[in-house]
Protein backbone atom coordinates (compact mmCIF):
# COMPACT_ATOMS: atom_id res chain seq x y z
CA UNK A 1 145.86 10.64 -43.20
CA UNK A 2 144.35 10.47 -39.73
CA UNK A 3 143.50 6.98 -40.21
CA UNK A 4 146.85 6.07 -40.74
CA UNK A 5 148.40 7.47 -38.37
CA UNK A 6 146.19 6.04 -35.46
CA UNK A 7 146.91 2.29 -37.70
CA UNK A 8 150.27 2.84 -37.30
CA UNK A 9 150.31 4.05 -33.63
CA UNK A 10 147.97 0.75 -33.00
CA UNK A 11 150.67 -0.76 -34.52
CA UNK A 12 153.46 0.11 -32.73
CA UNK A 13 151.77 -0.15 -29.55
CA UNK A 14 151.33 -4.21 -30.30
CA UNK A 15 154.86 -4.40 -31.23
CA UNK A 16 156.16 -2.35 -28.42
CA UNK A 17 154.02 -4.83 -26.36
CA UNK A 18 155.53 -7.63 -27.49
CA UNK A 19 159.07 -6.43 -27.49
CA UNK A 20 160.88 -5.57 -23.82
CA UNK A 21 163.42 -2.72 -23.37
CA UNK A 22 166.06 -3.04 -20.72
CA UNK A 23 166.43 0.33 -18.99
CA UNK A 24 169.93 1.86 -19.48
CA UNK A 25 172.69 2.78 -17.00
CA UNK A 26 173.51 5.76 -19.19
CA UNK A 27 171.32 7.91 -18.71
CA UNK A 28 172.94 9.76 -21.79
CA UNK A 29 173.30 7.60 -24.16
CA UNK A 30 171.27 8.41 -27.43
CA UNK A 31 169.16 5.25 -28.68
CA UNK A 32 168.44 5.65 -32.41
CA UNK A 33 165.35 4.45 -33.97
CA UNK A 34 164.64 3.94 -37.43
CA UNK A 35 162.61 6.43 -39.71
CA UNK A 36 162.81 5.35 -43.82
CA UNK A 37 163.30 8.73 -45.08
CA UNK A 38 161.72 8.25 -48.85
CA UNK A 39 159.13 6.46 -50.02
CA UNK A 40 161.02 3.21 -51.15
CA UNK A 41 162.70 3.57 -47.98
CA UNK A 42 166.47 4.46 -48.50
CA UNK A 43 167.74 4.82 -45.07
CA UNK A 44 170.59 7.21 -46.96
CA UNK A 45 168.09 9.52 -48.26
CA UNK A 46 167.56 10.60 -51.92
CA UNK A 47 168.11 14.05 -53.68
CA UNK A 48 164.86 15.54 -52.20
CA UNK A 49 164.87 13.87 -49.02
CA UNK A 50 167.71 13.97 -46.92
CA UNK A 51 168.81 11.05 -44.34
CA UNK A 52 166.85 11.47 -41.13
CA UNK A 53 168.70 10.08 -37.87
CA UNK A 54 166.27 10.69 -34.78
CA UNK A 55 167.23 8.91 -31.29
CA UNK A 56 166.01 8.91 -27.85
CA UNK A 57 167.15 9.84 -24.79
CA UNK A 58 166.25 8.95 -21.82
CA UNK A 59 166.95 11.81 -19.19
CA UNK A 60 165.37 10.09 -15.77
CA UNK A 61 162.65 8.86 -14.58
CA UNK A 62 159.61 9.48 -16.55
CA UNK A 63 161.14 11.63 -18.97
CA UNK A 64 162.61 10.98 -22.59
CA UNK A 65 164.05 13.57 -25.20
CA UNK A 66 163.63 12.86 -28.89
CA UNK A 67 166.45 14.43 -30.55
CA UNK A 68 168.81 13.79 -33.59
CA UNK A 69 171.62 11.34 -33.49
CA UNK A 70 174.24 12.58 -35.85
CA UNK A 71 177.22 14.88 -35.23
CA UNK A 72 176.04 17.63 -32.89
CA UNK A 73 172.84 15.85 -32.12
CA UNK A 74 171.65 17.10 -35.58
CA UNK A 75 169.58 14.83 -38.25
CA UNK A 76 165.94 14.60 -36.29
CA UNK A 77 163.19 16.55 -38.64
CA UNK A 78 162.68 19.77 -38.02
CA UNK A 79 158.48 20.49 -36.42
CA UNK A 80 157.95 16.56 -36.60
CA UNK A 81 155.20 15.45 -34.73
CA UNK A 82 156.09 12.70 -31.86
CA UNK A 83 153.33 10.49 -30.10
CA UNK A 84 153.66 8.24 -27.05
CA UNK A 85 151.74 5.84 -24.95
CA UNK A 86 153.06 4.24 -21.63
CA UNK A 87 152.27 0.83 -21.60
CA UNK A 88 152.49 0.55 -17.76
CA UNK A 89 149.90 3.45 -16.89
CA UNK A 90 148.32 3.78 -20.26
CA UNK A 91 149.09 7.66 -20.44
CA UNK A 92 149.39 8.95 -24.11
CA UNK A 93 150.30 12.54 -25.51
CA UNK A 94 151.87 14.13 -28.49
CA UNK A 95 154.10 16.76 -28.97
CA UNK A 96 156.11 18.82 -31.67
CA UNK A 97 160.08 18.79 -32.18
CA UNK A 98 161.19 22.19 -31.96
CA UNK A 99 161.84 24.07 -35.54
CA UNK A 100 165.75 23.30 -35.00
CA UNK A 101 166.48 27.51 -35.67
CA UNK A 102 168.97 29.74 -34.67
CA UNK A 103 171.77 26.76 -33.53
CA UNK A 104 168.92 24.97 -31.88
CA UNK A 105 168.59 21.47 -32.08
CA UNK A 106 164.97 19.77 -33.26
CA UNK A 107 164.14 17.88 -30.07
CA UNK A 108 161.27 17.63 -27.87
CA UNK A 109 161.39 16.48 -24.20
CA UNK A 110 158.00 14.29 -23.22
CA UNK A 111 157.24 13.49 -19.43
CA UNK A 112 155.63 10.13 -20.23
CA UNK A 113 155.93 8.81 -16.73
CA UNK A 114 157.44 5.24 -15.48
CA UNK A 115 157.00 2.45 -17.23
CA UNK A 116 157.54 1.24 -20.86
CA UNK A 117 157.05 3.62 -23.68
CA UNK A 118 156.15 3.39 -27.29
CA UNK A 119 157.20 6.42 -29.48
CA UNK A 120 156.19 7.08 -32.90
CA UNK A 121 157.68 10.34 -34.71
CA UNK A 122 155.80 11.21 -38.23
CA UNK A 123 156.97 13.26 -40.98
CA UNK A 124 154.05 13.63 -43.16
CA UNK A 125 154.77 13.76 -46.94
CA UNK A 126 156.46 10.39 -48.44
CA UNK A 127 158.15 9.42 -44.99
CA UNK A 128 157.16 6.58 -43.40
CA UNK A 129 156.67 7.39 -39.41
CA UNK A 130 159.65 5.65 -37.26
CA UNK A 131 158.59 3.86 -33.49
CA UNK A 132 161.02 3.34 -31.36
CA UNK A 133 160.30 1.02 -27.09
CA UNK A 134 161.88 2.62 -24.06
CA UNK A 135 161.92 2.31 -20.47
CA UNK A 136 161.13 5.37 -19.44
């Protein structure tokens, strides 16, 4: 499983390479990116696997928040891991959405620095890990 995460981060890192983000005036604005949330990758979910609807924001410099994008900022994964790497300085990290209890929202706010990010957010179990490029 370790293996394919790091192929898939690899991965994502290319095509976040290749692919340029404009920066956003809004600084609140909620960018969704795509996570297939069964295994034959119904972005409407199934009976045992509800539809997942992560986004990012990007709160200033150097800082994003992965959070959910539906109604009340709700629909991320609850305790979903979330790697980065900045392209620009080549800083990388990983951190864990928050367990979304108690009228808290799963999100997770990363200091990646400046430059352009890569995010991928995985699952585990039949989900197939999301990526999502921002100027951070």
């Amino acid at each position: 499983m370790n293996r394919i995460s790091r192929g898939l981060t690899i991965g994502a890192i290319v095509i976040g390479a290749v692919t340029v983000t404009a920066p956003y005036a809004d600084a609140a604005t909620v960018r969704p990116f795509q996570i297939q949330p069964a295994a034959f990758g119904n972005p409407n979910g199934s009976l045992d696997v509800p539809a997942v609807r992560c986004g990012v924001v990007r709160d200033g410099a150097g800082v994003v928040t992965v959070t959910g994008t539906m109604r009340d900022r709700w629909g991320c994964i609850p305790s979903a891991t979330v790697s980065w790497i900045n392209l620009s300085t080549g800083r990388t990290g990983h951190a864990r959405l928050s367990g979304g209890l108690n009228g808290h929202v799963p999100q997770v706010r990363l200091s990646t620095g400046r430059g352009q990010v890569v995010l991928t957010l995985a699952a585990g179990g039949i989900m197939t890990p999301g990526f999502a490029t921002i100027a951070a």
